[in-house]
C-alpha atoms as a PDB file:
ATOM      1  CA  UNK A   1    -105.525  -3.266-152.447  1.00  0.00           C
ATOM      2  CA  UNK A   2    -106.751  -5.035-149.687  1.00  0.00           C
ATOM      3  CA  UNK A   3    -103.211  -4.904-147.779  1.00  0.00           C
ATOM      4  CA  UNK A   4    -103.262  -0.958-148.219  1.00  0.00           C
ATOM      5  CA  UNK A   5    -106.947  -0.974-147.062  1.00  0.00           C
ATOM      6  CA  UNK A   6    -106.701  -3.063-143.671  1.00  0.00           C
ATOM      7  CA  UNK A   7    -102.508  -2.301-143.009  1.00  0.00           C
ATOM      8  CA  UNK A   8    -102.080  -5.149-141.173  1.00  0.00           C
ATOM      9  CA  UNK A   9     -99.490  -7.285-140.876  1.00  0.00           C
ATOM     10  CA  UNK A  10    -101.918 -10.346-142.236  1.00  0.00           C
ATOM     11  CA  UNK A  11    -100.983 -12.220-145.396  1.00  0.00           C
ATOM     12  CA  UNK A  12    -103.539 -11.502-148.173  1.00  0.00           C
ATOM     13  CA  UNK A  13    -105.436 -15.128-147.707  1.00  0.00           C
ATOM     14  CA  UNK A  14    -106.322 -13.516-144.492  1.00  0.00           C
ATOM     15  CA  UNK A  15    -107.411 -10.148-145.442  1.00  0.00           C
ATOM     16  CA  UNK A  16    -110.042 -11.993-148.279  1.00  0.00           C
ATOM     17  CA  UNK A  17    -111.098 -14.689-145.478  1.00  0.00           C
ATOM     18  CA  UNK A  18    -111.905 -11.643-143.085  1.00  0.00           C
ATOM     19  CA  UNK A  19    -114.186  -9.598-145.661  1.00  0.00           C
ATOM     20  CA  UNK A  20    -115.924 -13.268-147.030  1.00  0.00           C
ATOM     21  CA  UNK A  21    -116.691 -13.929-143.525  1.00  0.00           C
ATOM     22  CA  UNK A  22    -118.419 -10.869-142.687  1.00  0.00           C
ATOM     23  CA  UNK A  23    -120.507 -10.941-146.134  1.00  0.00           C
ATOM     24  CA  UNK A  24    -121.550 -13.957-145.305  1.00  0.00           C
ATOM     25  CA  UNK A  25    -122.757 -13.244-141.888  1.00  0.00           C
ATOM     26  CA  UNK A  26    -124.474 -10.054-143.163  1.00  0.00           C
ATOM     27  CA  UNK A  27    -126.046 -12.529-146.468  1.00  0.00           C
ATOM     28  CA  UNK A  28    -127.102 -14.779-143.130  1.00  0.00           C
ATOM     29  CA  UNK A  29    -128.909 -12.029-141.740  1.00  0.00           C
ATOM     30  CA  UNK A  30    -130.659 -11.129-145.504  1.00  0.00           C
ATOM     31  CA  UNK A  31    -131.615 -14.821-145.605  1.00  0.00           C
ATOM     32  CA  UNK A  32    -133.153 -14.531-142.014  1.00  0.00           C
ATOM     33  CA  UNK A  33    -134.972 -11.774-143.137  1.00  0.00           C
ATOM     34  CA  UNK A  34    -136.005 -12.985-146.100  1.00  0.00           C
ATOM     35  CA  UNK A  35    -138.009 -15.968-144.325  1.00  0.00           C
ATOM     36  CA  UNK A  36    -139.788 -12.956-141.762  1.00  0.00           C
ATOM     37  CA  UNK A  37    -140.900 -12.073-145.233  1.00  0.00           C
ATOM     38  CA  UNK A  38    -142.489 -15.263-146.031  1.00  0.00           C
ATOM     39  CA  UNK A  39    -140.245 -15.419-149.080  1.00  0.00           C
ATOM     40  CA  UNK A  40    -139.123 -19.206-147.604  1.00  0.00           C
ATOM     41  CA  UNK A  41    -137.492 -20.848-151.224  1.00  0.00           C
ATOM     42  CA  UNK A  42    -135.081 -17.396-151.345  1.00  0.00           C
ATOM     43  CA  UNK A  43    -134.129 -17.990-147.952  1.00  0.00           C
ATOM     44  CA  UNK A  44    -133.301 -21.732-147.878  1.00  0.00           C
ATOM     45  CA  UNK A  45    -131.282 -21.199-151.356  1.00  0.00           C
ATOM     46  CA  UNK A  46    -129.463 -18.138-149.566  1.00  0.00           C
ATOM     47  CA  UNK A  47    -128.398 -19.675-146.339  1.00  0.00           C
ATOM     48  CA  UNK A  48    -127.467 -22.776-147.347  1.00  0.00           C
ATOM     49  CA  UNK A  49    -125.204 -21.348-149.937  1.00  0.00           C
ATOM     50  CA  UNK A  50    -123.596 -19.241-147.520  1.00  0.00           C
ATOM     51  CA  UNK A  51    -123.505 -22.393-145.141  1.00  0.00           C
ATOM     52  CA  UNK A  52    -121.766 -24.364-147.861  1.00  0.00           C
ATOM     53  CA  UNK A  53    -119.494 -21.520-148.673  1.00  0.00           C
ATOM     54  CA  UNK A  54    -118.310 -21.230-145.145  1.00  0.00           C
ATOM     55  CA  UNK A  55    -117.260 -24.923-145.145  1.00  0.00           C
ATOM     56  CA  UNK A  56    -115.326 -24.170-148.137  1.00  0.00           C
ATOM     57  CA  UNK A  57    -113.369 -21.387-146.920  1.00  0.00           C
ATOM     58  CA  UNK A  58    -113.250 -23.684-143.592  1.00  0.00           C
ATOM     59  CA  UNK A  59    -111.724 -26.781-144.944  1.00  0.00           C
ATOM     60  CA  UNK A  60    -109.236 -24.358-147.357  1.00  0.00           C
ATOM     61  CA  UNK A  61    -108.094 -22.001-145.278  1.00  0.00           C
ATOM     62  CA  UNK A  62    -108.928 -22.006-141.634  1.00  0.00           C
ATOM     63  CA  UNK A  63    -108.420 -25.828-140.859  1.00  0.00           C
ATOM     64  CA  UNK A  64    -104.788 -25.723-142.405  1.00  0.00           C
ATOM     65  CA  UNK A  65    -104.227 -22.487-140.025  1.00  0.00           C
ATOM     66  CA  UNK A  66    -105.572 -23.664-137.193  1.00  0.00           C
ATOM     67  CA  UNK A  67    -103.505 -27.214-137.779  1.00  0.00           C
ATOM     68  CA  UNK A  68     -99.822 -25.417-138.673  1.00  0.00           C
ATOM     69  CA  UNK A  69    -100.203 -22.313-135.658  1.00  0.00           C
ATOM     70  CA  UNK A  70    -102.364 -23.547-133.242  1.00  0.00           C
ATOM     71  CA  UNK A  71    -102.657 -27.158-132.664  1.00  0.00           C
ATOM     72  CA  UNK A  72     -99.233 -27.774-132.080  1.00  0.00           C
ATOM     73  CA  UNK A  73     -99.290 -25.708-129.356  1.00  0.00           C
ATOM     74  CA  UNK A  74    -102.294 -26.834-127.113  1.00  0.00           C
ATOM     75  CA  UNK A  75    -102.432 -27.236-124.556  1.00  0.00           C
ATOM     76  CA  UNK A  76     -99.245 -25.713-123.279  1.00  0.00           C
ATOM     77  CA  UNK A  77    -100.155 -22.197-124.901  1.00  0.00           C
ATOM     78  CA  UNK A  78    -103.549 -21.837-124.082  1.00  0.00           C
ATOM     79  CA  UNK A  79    -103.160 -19.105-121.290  1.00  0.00           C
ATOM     80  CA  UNK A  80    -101.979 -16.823-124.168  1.00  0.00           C
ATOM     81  CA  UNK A  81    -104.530 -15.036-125.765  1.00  0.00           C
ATOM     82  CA  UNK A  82    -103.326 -15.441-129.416  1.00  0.00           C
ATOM     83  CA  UNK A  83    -103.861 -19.600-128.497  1.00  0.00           C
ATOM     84  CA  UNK A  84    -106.921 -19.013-126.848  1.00  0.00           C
ATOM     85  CA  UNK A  85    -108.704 -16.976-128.928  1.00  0.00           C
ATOM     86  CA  UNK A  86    -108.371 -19.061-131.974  1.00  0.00           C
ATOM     87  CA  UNK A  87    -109.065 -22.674-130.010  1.00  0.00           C
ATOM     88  CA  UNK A  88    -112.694 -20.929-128.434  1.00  0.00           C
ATOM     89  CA  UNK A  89    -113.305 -19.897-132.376  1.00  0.00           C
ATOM     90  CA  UNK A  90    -112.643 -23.169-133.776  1.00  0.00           C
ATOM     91  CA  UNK A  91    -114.370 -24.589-131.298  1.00  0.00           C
ATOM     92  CA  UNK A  92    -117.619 -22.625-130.979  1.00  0.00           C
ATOM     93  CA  UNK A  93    -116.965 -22.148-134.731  1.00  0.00           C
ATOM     94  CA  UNK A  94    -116.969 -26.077-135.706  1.00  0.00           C
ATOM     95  CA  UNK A  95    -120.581 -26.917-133.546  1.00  0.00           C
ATOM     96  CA  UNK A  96    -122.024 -23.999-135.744  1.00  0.00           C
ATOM     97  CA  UNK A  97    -120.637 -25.017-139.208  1.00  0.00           C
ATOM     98  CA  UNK A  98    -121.945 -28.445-137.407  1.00  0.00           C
ATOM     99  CA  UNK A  99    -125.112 -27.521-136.536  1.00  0.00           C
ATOM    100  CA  UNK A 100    -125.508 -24.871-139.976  1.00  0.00           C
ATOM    101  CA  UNK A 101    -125.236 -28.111-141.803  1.00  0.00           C
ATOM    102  CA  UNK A 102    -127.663 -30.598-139.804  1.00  0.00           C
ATOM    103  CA  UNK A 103    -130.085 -27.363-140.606  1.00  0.00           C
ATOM    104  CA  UNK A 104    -129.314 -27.848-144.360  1.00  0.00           C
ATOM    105  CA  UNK A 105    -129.935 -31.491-144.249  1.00  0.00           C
ATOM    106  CA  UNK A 106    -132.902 -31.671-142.180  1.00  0.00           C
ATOM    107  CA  UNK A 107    -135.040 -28.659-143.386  1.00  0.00           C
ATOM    108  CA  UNK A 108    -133.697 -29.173-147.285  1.00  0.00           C
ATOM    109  CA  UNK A 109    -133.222 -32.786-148.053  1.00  0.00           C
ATOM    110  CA  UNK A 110    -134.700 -36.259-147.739  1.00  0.00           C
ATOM    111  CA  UNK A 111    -131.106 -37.879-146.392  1.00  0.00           C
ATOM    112  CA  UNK A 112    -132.073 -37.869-142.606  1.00  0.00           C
ATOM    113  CA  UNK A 113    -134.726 -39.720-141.581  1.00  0.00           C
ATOM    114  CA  UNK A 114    -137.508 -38.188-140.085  1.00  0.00           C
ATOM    115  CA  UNK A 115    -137.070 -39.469-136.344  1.00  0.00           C
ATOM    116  CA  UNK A 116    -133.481 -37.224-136.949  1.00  0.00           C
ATOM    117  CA  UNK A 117    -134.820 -34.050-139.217  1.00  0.00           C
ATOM    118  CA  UNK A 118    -135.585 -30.966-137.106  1.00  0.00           C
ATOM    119  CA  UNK A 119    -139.487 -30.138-136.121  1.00  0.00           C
ATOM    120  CA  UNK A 120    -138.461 -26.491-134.256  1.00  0.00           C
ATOM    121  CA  UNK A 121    -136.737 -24.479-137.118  1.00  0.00           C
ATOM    122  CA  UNK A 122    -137.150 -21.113-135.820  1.00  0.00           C
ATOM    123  CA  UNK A 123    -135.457 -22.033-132.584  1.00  0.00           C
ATOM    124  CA  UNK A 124    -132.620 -24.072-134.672  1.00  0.00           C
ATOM    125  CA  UNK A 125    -132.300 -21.212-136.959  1.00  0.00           C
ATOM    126  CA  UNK A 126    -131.883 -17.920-134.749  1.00  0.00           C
ATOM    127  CA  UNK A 127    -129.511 -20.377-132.334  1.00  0.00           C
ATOM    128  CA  UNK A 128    -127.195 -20.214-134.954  1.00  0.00           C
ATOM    129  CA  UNK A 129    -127.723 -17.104-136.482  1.00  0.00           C
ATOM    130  CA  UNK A 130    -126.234 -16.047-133.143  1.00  0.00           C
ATOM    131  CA  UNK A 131    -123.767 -18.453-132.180  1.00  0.00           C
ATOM    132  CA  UNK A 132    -122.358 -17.065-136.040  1.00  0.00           C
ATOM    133  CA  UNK A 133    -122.161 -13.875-134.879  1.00  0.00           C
ATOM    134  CA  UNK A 134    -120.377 -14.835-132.173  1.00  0.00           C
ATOM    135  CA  UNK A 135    -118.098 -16.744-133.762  1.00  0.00           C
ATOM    136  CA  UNK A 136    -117.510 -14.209-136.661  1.00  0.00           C
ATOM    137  CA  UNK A 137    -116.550 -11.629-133.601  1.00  0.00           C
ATOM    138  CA  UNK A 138    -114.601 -14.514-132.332  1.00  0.00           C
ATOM    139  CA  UNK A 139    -112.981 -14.250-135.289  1.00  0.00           C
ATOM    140  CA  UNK A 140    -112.265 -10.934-136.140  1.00  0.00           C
ATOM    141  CA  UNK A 141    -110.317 -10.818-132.692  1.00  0.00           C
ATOM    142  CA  UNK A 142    -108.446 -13.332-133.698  1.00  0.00           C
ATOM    143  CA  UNK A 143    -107.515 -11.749-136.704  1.00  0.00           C
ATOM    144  CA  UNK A 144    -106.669  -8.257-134.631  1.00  0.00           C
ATOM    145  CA  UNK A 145    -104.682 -10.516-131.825  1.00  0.00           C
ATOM    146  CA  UNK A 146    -102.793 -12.626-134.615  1.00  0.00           C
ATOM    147  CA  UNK A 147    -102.264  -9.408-137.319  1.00  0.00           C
ATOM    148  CA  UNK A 148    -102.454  -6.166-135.230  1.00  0.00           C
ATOM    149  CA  UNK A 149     -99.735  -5.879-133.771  1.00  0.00           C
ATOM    150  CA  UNK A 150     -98.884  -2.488-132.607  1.00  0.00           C
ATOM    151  CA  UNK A 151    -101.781  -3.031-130.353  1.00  0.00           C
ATOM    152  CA  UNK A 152    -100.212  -5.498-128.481  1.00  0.00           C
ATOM    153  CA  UNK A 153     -97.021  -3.767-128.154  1.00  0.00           C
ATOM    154  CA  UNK A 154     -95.658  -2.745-124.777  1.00  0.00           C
END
């Protein structure tokens, strides 16, 4: 079904990984609305599961990706777009998962100490609300460079 929907030349892992991803930045922009609404305990429970998810479908799928296609490669390959799009989203990628966590920990737990937990949330919070947009677009053009390709074709 979702082979037939995209018609790509992407394996299904792919297909699931690209729809997950975008739910979960659109659930990222529910939870940032929920805490305009003042509705704080919904949004902490919302984006952290998303953040959490994310690492999930990070560790499983992307990181074994990125290790078998990509890393071999670099950085001999990394003038070629279908190198070079994937390094910039694994790298922009990894400080946000990186950053979506320290979030998690410092706004939602006790395990930092205090001279370490965040005291600027807002900032922290719509920082990488947009870096994950950006590396969600990141993303989905690697998934066009690596699985489109009769748009690539000479």
């Amino acid at each position: 079904m979702i082979e037939a929907f995209f018609e790509t030349a992407a394996p299904r892992a792919a297909n699931v990984v690209l729809v997950l991803e975008f739910a979960m930045g659109l659930g990222l922009l529910v939870g940032a609305r929920l805490a305009r609404k003042g509705s704080f305990r919904q949004h902490a429970w919302c984006q952290s599961s998303i953040v959490l998810l994310n690492l999930a479908v990070v560790a499983v799928m992307m990181i074994p990706s990125f290790r078998d296609h990509v890393l071999p490669r670099i950085p001999a390959k990394l003038g070629k777009a279908y190198y070079a799009l994937a390094t910039t989203h694994a790298a922009i990628g990894t400080v946000t998962e990186l950053a979506g966590l320290y979030i998690l920990l410092s706004a939602g737990t006790s395990v930092l100490p205090e001279k370490f937990r965040i005291t600027k949330y807002k900032a922290w919070m719509r920082s990488v609300l947009v870096l994950w947009w950006v590396v969600l677009l990141l993303g989905m053009a690697t998934y066009t460079r690596w699985y489109v390709p009769h748009l690539f074709r000479k």
